[in-house]
Protein backbone atom coordinates (compact mmCIF):
# COMPACT_ATOMS: atom_id res chain seq x y z
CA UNK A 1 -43.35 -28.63 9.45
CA UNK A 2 -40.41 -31.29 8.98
CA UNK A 3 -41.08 -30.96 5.00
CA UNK A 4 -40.05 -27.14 5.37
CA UNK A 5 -36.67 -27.10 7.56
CA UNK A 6 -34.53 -28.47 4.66
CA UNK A 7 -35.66 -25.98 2.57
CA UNK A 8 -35.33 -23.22 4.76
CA UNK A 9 -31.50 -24.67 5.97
CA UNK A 10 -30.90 -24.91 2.04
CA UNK A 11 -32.43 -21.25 1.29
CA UNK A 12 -30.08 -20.05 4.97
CA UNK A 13 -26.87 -21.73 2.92
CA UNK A 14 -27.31 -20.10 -0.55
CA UNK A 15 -28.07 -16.63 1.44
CA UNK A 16 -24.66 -17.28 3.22
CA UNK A 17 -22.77 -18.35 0.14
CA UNK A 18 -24.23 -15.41 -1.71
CA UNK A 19 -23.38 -12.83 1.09
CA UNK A 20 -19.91 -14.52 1.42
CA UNK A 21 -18.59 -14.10 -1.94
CA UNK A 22 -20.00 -10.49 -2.42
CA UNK A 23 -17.81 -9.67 0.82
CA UNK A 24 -14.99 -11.25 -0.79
CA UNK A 25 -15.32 -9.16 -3.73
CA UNK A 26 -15.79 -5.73 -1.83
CA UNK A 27 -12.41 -6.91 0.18
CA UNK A 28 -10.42 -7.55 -2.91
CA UNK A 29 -11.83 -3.85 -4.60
CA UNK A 30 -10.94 -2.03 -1.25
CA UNK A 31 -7.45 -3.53 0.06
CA UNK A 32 -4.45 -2.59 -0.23
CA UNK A 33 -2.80 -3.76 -3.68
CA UNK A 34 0.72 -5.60 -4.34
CA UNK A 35 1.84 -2.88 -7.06
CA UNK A 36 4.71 -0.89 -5.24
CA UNK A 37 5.58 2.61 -7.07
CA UNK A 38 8.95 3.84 -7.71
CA UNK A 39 10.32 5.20 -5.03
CA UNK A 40 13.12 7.16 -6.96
CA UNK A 41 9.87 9.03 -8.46
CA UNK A 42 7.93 9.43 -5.36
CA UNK A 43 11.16 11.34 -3.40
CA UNK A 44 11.83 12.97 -6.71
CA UNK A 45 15.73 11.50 -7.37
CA UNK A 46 17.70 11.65 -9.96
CA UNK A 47 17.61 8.30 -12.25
CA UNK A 48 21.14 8.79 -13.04
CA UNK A 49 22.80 8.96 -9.55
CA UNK A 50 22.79 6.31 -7.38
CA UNK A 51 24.24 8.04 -4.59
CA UNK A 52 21.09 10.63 -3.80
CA UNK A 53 18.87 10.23 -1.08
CA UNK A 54 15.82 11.44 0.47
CA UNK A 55 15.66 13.19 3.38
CA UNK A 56 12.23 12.51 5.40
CA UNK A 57 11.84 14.94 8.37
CA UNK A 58 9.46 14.42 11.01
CA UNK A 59 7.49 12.27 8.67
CA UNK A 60 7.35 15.24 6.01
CA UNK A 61 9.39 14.28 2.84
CA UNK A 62 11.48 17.59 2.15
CA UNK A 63 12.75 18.84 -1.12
CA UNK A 64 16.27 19.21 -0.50
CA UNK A 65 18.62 15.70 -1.30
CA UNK A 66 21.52 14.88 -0.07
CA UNK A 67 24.75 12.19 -1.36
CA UNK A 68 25.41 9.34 0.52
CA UNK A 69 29.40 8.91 -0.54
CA UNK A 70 31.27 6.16 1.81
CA UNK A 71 28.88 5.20 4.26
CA UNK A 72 28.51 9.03 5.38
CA UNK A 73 25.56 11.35 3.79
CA UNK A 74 25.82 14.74 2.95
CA UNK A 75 23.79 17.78 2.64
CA UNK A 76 24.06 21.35 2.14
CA UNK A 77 24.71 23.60 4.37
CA UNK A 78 21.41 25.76 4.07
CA UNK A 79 19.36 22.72 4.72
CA UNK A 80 21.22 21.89 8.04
C-alpha cells in the first residue's frame, strides 16, 4: 500500500496541473480583451471636428450631437 501513494499523489498533481492550465486557457478565450474601439466611430462623430459630442440619455446613446464651444455644449433646439 505505501508503494502506491506516491503514485497516486503524482497521478492527483498532473490531474491538477492539467485541469489548471485548461482553465487558464478558457479564462484568457472568454475575458474581456485590452483592444478599446474608437469611440468617435461608436457615437458616430465627425473625424474632422473636434468640438462634437455625444449625447447619452438615460443610458441610450441618441442620434442627435451637439458642439461643445468654450466650456458650454450646445444642441438644437428640437432635441431639447
Amino acid at each position: 500500500m505505501k508503494k502506491f501513494i506516491p503514485a497516486i499523489v503524482a497521478i492527483a498533481l498532473i490531474i491538477l496541473v492539467l485541469a489548471g492550465s485548461f482553465g487558464m486557457k478558457l479564462l484568457d478565450r472568454y475575458s474581456y480583451s485590452d483592444e478599446k474601439q474608437d469611440l468617435k466611430e461608436y457615437y458616430n462623430l465627425s473625424a474632422g471636428e473636434e468640438s462634437s459630442i455625444a449625447i447619452v440619455l438615460q443610458n441610450e446613446k441618441i442620434d442627435v450631437q451637439a458642439k461643445l464651444m468654450e466650456g458650454r455644449v450646445y444642441m438644437e433646439i428640437e432635441a431639447v
